[in-house]
Protein backbone atom coordinates (compact mmCIF):
# COMPACT_ATOMS: atom_id res chain seq x y z
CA UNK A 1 0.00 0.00 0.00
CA UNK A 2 1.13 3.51 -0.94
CA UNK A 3 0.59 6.14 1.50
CA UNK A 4 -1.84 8.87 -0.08
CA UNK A 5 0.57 11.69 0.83
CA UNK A 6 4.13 10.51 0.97
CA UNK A 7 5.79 10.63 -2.26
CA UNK A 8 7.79 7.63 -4.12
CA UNK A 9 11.33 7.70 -5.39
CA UNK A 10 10.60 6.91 -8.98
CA UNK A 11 13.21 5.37 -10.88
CA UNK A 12 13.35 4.76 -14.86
CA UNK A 13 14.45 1.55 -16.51
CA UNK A 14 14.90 2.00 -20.39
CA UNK A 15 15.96 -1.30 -22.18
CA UNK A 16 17.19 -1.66 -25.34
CA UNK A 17 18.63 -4.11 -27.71
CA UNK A 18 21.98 -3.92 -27.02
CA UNK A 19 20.57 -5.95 -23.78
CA UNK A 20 21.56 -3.37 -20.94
CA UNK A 21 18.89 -1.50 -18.89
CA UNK A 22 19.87 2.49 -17.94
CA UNK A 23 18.52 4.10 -14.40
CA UNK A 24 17.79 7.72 -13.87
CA UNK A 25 16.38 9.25 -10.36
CA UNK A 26 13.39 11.49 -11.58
CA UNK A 27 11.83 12.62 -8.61
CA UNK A 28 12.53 15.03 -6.28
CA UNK A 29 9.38 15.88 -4.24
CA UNK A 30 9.87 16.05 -0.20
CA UNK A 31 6.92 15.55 2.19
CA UNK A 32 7.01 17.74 5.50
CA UNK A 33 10.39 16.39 7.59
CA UNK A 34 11.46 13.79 5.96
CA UNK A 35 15.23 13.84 6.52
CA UNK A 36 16.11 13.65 2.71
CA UNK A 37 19.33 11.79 1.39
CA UNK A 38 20.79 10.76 -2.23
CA UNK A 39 21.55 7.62 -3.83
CA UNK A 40 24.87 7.26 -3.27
CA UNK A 41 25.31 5.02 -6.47
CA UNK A 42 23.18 2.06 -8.84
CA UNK A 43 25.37 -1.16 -9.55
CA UNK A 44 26.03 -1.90 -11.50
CA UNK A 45 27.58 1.45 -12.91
CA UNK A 46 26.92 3.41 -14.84
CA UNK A 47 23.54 2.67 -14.04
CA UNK A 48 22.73 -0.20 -16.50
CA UNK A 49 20.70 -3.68 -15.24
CA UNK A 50 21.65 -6.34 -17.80
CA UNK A 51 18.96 -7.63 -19.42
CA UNK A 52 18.95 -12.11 -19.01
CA UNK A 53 18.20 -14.64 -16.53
CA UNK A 54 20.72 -13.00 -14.02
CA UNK A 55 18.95 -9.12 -14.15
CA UNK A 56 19.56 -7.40 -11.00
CA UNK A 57 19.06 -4.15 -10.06
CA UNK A 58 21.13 -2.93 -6.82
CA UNK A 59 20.47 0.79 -5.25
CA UNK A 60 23.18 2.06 -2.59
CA UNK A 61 21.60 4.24 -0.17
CA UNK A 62 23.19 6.97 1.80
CA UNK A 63 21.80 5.43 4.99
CA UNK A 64 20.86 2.19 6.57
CA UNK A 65 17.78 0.49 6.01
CA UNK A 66 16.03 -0.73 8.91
CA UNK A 67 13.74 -3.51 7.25
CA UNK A 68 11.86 -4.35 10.10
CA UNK A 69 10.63 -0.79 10.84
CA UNK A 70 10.00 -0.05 6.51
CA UNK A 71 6.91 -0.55 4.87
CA UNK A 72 6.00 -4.32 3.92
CA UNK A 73 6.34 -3.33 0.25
CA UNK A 74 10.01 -1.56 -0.45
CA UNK A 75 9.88 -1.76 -3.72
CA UNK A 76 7.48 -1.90 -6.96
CA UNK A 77 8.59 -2.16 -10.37
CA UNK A 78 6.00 -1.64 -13.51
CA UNK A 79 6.15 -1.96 -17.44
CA UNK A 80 5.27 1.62 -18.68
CA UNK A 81 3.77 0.32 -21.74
CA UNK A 82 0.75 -0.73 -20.15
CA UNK A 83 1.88 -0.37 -15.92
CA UNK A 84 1.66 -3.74 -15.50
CA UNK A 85 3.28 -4.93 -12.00
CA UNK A 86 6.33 -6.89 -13.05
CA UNK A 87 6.82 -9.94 -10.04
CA UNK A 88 10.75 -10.07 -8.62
CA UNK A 89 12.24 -10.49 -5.40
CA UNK A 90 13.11 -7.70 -3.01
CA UNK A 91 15.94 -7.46 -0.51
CA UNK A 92 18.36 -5.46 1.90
CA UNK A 93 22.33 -6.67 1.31
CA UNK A 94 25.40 -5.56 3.72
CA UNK A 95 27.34 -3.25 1.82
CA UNK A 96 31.22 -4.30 0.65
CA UNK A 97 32.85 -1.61 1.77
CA UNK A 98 36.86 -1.07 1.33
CA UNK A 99 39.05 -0.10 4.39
CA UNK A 100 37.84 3.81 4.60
CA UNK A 101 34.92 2.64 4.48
CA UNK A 102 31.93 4.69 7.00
CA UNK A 103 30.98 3.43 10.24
CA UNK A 104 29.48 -0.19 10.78
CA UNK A 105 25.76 1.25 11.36
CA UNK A 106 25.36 2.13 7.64
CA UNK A 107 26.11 -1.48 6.72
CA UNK A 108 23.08 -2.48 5.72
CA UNK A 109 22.05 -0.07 3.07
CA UNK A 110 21.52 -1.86 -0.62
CA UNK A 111 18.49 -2.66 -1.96
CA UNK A 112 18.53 -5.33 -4.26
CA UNK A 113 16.16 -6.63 -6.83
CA UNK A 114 16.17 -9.67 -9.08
CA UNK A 115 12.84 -9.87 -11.45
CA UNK A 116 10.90 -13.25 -11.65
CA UNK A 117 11.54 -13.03 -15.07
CA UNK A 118 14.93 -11.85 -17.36
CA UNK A 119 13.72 -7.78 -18.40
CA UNK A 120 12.64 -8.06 -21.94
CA UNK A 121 14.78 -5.68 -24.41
CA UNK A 122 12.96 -2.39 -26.06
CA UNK A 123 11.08 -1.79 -22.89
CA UNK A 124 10.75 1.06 -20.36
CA UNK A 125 10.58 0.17 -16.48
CA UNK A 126 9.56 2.41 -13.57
CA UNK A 127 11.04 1.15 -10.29
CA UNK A 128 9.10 2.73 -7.26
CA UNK A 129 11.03 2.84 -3.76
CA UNK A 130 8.30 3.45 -0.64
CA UNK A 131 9.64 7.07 0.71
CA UNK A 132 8.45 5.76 4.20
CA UNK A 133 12.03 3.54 4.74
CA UNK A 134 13.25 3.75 8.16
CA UNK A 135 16.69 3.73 8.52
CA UNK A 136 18.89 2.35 11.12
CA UNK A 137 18.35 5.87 13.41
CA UNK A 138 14.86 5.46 13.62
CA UNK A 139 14.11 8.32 11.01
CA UNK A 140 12.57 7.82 7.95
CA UNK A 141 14.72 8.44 4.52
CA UNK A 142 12.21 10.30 2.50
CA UNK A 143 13.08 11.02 -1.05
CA UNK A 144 16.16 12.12 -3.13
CA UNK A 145 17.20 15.74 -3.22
CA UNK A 146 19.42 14.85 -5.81
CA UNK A 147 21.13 12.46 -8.76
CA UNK A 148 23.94 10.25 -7.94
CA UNK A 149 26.62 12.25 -7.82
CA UNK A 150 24.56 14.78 -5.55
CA UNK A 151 24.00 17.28 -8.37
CA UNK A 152 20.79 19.19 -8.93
CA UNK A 153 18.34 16.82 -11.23
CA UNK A 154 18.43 17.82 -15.15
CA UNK A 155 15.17 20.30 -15.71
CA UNK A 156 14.14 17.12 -17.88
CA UNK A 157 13.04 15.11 -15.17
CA UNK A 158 10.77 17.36 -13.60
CA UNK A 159 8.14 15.78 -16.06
CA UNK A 160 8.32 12.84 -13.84
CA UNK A 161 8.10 14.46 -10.54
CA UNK A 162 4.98 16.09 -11.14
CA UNK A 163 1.72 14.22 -11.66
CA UNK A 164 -1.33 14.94 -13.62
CA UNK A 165 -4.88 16.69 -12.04
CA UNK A 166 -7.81 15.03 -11.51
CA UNK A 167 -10.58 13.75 -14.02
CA UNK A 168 -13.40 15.92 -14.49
CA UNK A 169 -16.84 15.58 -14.44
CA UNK A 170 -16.64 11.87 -13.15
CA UNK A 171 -20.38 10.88 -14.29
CA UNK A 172 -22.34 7.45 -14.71
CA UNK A 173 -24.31 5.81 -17.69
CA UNK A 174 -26.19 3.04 -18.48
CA UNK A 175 -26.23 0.28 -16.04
CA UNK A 176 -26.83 -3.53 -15.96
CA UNK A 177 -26.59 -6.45 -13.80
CA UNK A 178 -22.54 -6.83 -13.77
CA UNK A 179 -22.19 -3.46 -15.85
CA UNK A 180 -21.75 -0.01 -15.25
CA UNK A 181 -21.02 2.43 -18.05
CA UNK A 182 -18.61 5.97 -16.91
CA UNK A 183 -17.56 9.02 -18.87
CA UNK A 184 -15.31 11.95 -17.57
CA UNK A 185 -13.93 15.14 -18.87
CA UNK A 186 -9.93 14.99 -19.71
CA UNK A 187 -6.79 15.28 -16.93
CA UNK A 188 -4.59 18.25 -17.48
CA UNK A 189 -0.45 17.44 -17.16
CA UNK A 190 2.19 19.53 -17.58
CA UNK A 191 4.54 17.57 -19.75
CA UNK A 192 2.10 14.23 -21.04
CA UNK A 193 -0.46 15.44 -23.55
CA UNK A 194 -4.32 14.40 -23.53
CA UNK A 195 -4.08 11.57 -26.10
CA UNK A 196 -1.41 9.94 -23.91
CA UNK A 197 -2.50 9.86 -20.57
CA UNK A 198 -3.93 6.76 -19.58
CA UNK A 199 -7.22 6.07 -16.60
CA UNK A 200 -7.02 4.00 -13.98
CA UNK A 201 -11.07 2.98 -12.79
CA UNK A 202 -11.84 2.35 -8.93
CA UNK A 203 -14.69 0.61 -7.87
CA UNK A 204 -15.70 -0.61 -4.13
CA UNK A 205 -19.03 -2.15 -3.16
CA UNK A 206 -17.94 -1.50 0.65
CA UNK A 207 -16.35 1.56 2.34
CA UNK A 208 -12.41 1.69 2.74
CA UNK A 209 -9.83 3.85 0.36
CA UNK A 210 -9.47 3.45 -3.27
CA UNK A 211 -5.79 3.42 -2.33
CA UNK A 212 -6.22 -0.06 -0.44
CA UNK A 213 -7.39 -1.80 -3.49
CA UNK A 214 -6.25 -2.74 -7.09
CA UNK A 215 -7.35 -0.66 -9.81
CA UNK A 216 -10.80 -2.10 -11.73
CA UNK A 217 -9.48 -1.66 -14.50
CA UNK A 218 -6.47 0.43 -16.75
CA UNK A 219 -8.07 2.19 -19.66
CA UNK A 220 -6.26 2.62 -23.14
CA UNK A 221 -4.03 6.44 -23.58
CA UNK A 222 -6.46 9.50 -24.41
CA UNK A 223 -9.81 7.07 -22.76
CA UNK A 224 -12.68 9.23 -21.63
CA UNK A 225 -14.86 6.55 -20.97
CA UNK A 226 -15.25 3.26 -19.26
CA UNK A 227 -17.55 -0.04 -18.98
CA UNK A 228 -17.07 -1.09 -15.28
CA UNK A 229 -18.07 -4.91 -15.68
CA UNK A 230 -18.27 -8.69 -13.87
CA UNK A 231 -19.61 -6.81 -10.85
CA UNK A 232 -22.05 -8.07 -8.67
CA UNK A 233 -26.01 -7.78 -9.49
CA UNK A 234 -27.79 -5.18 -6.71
CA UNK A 235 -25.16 -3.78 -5.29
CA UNK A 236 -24.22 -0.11 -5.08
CA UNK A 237 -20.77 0.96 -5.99
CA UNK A 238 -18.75 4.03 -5.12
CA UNK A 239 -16.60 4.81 -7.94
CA UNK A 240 -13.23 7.18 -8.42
CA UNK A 241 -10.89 7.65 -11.48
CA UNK A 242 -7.02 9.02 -11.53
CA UNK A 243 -4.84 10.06 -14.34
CA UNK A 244 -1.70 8.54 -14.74
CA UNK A 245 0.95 10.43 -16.98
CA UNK A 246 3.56 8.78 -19.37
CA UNK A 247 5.50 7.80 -17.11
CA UNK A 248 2.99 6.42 -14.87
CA UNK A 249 3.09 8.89 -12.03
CA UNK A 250 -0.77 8.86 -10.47
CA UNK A 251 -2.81 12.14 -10.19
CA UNK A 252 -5.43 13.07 -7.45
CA UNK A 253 -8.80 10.56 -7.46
CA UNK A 254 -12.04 12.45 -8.89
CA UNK A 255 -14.68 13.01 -6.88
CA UNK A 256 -16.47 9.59 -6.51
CA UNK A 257 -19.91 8.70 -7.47
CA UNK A 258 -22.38 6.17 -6.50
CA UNK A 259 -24.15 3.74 -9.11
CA UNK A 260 -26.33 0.57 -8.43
CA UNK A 261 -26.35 -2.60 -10.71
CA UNK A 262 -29.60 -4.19 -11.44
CA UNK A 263 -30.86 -7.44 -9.76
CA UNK A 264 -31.27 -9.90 -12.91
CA UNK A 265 -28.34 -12.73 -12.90
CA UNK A 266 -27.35 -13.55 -16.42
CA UNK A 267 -25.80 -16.82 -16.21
CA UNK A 268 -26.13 -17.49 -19.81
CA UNK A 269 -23.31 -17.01 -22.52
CA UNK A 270 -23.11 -15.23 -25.90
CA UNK A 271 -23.74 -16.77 -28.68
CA UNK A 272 -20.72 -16.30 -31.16
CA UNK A 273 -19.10 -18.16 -33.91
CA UNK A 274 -15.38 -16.65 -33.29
CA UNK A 275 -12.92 -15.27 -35.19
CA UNK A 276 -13.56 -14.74 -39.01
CA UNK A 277 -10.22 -13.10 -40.34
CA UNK A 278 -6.49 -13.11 -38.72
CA UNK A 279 -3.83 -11.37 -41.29
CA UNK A 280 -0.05 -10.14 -40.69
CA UNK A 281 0.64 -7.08 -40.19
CA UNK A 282 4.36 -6.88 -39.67
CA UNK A 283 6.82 -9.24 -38.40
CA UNK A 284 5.53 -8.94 -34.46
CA UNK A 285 1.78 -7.89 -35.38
CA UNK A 286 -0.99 -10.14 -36.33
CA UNK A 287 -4.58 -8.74 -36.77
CA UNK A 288 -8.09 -10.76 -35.81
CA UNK A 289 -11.19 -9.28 -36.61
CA UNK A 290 -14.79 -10.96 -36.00
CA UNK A 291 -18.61 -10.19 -36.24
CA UNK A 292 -20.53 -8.74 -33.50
CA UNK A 293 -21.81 -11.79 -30.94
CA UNK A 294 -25.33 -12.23 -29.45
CA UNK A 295 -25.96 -11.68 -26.14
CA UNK A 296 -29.90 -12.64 -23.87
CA UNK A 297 -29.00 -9.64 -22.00
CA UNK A 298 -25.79 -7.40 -23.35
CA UNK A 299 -25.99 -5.30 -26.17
CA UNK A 300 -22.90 -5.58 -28.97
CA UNK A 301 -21.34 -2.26 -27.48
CA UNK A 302 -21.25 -4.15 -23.80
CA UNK A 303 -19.92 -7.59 -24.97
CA UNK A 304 -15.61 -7.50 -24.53
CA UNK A 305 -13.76 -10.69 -26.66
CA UNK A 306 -10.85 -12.38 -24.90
CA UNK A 307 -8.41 -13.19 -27.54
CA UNK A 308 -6.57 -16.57 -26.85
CA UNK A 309 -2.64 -16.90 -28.51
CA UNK A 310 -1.16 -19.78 -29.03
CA UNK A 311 2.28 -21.25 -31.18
CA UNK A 312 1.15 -24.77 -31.17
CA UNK A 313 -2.48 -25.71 -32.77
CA UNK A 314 -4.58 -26.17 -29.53
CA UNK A 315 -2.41 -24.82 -27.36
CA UNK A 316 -4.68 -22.17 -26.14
CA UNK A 317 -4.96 -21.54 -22.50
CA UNK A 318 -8.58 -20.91 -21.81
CA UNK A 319 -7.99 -20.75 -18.21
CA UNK A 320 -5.01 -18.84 -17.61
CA UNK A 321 -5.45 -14.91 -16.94
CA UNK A 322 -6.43 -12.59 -20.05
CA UNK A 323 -4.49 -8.93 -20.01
CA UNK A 324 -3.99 -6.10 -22.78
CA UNK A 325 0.33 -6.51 -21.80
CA UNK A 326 2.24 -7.01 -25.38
CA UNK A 327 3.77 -10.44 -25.33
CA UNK A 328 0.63 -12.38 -23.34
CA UNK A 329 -1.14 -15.24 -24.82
CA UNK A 330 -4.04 -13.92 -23.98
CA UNK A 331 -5.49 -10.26 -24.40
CA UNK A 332 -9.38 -8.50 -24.21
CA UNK A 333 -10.83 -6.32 -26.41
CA UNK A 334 -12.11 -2.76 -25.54
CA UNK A 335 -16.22 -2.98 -25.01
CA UNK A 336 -17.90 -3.28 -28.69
CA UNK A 337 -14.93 -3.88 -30.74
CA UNK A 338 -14.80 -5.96 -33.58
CA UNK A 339 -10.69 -6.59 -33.40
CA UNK A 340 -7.69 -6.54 -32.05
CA UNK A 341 -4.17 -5.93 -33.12
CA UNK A 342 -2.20 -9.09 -31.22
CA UNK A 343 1.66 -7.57 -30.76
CA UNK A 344 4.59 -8.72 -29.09
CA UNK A 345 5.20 -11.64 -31.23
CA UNK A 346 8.24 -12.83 -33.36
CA UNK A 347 9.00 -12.31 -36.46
CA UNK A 348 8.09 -15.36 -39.28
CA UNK A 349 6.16 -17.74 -36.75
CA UNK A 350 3.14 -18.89 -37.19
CA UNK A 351 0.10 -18.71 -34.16
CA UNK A 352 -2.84 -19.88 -33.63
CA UNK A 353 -5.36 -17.86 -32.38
CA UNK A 354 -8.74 -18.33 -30.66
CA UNK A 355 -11.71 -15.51 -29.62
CA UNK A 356 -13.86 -16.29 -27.40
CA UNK A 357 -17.07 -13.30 -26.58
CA UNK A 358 -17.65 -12.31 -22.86
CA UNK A 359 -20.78 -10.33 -21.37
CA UNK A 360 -20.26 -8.37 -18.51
CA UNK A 361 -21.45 -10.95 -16.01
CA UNK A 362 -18.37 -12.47 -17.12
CA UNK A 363 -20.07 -15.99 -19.11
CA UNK A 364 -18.03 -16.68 -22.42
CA UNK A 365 -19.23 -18.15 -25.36
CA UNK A 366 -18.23 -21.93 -25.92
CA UNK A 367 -17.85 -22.05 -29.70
CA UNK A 368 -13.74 -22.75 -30.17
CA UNK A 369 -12.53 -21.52 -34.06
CA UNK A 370 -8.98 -21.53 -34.57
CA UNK A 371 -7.17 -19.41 -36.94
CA UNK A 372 -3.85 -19.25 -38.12
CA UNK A 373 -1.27 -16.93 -39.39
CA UNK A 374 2.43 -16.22 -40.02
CA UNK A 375 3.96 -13.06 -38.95
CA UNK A 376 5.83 -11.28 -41.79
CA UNK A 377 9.54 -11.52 -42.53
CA UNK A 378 11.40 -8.45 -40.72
CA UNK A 379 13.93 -6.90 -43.23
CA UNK A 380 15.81 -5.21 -40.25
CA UNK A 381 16.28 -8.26 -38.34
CA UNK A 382 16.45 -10.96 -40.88
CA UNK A 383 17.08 -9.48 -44.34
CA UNK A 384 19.37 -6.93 -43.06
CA UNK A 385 22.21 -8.73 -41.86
CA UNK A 386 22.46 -11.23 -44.92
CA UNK A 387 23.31 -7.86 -46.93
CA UNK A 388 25.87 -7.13 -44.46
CA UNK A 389 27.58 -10.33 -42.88
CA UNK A 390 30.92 -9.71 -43.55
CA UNK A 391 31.54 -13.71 -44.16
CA UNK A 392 28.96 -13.63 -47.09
CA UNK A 393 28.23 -10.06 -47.68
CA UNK A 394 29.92 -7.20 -49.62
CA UNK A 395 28.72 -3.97 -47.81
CA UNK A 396 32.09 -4.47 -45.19
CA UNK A 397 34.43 -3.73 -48.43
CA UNK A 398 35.07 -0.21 -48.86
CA UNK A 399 34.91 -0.55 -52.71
CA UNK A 400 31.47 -2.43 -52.54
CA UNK A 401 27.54 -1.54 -51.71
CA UNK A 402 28.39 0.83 -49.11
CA UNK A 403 28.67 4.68 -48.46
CA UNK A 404 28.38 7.63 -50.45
CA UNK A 405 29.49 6.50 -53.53
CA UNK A 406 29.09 2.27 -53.55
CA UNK A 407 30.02 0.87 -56.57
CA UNK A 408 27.46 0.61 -59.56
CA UNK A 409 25.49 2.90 -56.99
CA UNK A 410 23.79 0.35 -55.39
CA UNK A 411 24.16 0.89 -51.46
CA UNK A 412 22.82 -2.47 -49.42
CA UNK A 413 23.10 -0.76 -46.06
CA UNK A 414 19.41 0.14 -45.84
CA UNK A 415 16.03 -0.42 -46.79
CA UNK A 416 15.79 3.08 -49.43
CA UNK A 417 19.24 1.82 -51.12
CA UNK A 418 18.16 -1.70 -51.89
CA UNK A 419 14.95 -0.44 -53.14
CA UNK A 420 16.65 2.10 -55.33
CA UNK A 421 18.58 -0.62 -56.70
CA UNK A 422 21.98 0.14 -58.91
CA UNK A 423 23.17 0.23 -62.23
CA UNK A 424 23.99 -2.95 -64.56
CA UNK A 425 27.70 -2.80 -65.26
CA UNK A 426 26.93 -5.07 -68.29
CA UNK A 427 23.87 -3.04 -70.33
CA UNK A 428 23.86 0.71 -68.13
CA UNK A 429 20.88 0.35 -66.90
CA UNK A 430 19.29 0.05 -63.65
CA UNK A 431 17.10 -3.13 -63.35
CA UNK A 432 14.62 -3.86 -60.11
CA UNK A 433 17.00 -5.13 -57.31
CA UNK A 434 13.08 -6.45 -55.54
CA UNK A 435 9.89 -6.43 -57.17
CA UNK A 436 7.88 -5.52 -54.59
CA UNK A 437 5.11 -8.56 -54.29
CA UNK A 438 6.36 -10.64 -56.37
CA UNK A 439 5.25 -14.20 -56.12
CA UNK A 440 8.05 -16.87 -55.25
CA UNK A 441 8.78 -19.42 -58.54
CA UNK A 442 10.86 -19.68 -60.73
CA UNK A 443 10.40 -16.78 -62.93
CA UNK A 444 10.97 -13.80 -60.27
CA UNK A 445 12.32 -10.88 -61.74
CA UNK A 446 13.94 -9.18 -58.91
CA UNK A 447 17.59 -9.08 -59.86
CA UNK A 448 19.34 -9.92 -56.51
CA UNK A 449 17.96 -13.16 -56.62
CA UNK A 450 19.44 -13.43 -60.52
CA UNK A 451 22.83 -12.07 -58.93
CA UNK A 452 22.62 -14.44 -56.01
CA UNK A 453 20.84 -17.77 -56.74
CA UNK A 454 23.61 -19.81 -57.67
CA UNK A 455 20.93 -22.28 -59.20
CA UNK A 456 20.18 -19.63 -61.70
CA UNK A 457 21.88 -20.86 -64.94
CA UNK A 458 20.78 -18.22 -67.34
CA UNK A 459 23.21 -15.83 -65.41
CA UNK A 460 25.90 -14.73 -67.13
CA UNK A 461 29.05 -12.68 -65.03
CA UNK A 462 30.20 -12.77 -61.46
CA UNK A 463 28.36 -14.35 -58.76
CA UNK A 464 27.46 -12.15 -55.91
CA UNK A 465 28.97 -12.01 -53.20
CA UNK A 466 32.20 -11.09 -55.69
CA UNK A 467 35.07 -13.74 -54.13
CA UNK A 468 32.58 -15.62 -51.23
CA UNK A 469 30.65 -18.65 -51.21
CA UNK A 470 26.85 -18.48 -52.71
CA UNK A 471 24.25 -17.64 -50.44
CA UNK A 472 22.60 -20.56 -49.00
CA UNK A 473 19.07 -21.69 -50.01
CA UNK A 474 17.25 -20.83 -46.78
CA UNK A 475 18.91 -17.10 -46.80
CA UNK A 476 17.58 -17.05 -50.21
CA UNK A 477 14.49 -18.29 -49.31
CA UNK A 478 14.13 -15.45 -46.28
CA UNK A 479 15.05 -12.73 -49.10
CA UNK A 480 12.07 -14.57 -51.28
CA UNK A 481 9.23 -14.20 -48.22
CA UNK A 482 10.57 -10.85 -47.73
CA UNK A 483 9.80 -9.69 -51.41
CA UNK A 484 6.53 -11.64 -51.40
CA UNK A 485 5.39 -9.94 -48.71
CA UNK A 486 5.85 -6.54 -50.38
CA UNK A 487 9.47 -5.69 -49.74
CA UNK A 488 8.45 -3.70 -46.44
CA UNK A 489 10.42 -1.31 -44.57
CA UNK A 490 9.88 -2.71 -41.36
């Protein structure tokens, strides 16, 4: 639990596919007298976390850490893609310290954390620390006054030290048995725009603060509405929404209203053939689109569709829990949709896919259709470095398809050059190095697979690579999928 008016020391975890995870100290708000202190430094240094099975994260405080006196919950780390909670383990360590090192009562002062699960590269973490910590004195530690060398914070990070308003005009709409419709007027934050800030929904059928209890639900960036649903029929509800900004720092709740569900039980599912259409859209996006389902009670707009991911054929978990996080096998539509963009996944594999309708009593339909589809070829990640591997490319040479002025002008370093193609040494003229869309046969016109294909008998002149082995079939073959698929930038 977060105390409602002591602040967090917010921390930002930024990975990236070189595999290392960077740490900044954004926030630098101070309640009352809380004796404040600095991070004396983040191992390891320069602040990076690697990202694999062994990610750690270790913070050196300034101070000792009494652990029995602190707060039950030290620490709390969250995805800022969609604030999901992100499980790890939590504890104080005894300090290494050389010979000059300080005094034996600020031993204990490193708090360490390992994540359940290795941090997944091109993703942003935000590591909260309770501000309530007692140290060894008996005083609390408060918050950070400063960075880790004990200069002023950059003007930057004041974005992340000050959260958005509050929601206005919290106001209720239609209601059902398990359902309650909301609508509100727009936060205002200084640094995250409108479209960006994202809603988290409170809702508690008993007194208590919203503060003691998980959010309802998380709404999608720029929401200004909400379908409350799976509650209990006859039952009043007092109900409060926060901002939270782009960096996930909550605002001040609305005012809270009061709405009743109505007394019917619907204990029957919709009726709903599943999924009629899932295409690629890129090499980690799959689409899956359906036709509205039939609900005895729900309307379309109320009924939500639980979309189940799987990479073997039946592999679906129907049981296991259903989120909107990228990379889950399992993720619900907003209320009324009719699909669902399913990211996350890697590139050329094929899934299998299942949708199942919901109506806000929380019955699913029972009707199991599985689709399946192969994400598209990634030219960055796959095409890419067969144009550049030094061992069977040419780009390396500094008298090949590289830099201002490659040879023939044909430049295989990025996407624009090998679309723009090159001149012919042998007639002057600059033939399609990809035709876009082609399909994959025998005739295919795109003239790096004549250069290349060393089955390709009708080719007369140097082989390319000039002075390396052919290009293998299946690196052929990954070129092939890549032009079929339109020769994407992506």
């Amino acid at each position: 639990m977060r105390p409602s008016l002591v602040p967090t020391i917010t921390l930002l975890l930024a990975t990236s596919f070189a595999c290392d995870t960077r740490v900044h100290v954004v926030s630098t708000r101070v309640d009352g007298d809380v004796v404040a202190f600095t991070i004396e430094r983040i191992e390891p240094a320069p602040g990076r976390v690697e990202v694999g099975p062994r990610s750690v994260l270790r913070i050196v405080f300034t101070r000792s850490i009494d652990v029995a006196a602190s707060p039950a919950t030290l620490l709390v780390v969250r995805r800022l893609d969609d604030l999901a909670l992100v499980a790890g383990t939590v504890r104080v360590e005894t300090l290494t310290t050389p010979i000059d090192a300080p005094p034996a009562e600020l031993a204990d002062r490193v708090l360490a954390w390992t994540p359940a699960e290795p941090l997944a590269p091109d993703r942003s973490y935000r590591v909260e620390i309770a501000a309530d910590i007692t140290g060894a004195g008996g005083d609390r530690l408060g918050v950070p006054r400063a960075t880790n060398d004990g200069t002023s914070l950059p003007p930057v990070y004041e974005a992340f030290a000050n959260p958005p308003g509050a929601p206005g005009r919290l106001a209720v709409g239609a209601t059902t048995s398990a359902s309650i419709e909301l609508t509100w007027e727009a936060a205002v934050d200084g640094e995250t725009p409108s479209a960006e800030i994202v809603y988290e929904v409170f809702a508690r059928a008993e007194k208590g603060a919203f503060d003691e209890s998980p959010a309802a639900l998380t709404t999608p960036p720029g929401a200004g509405r909400a379908l409350l649903d799976r509650l209990a029929p006859a039952t009043l509800y007092r109900i409060a929404v926060r901002a939270l900004d782009s960096v996930g720092n909550p605002g001040p709740f609305s005012p809270t209203v009061k709405a009743s569900t109505e007394s019917i039980v619907d204990v029957e599912p919709p009726e709903f053939p599943g999924a009629t259409e899932l295409v690629a859209l890129s090499p980690r996006e799959l689409r899956v689109a359906w036709e509205d389902a039939v609900d005895d009670v729900d309307a379309a707009p109320l009924l939500r569709y639980d979309v189940f991911v799987a990479v073997d054929s039946g592999g679906q978990d129907f049981d296991g829990p259903c989120l909107a996080a990228p990379g889950g096998f399992c993720r619900t539509s907003e209320p009324g949709a009719n699909e669902l963009t399913i990211d996350g996944l890697v590139a050329e594999s094929t899934f299998w896919v299942v949708v199942l309708a919901r109506d806000t009593s929380g019955n699913r339909s029972t009707t199991v259709r599985e689709l399946a589809a192969t994400t598209l070829v990634s030219f960055a990640t796959q095409v890419l470095p067969i144009l550049t591997d030094p061992a069977r490319g040419c780009t390396l040479s500094t008298s090949c398809h590289r830099g201002d002025r490659p040879r023939d002008e044909l430049n295989l370093e990025s996407w624009a050059g090998v679309i723009r193609g090159g001149i012919s040494q042998r007639t002057g003229v600059r033939p399609p190095l990809v035709v876009p869309g082609e399909p994959i046969g025998n005739g295919m016109q795109s003239y790096i697979l004549w250069r290349t294909d060393a089955t390709n008998l009708e080719f007369e002149g140097p082989r390319m690579p000039l002075g390396r082995s052919a290009l293998a079939p299946e690196r052929l073959d990954v070129i092939k999928r890549w032009i079929q698929e339109g020769a994407l930038e992506n």
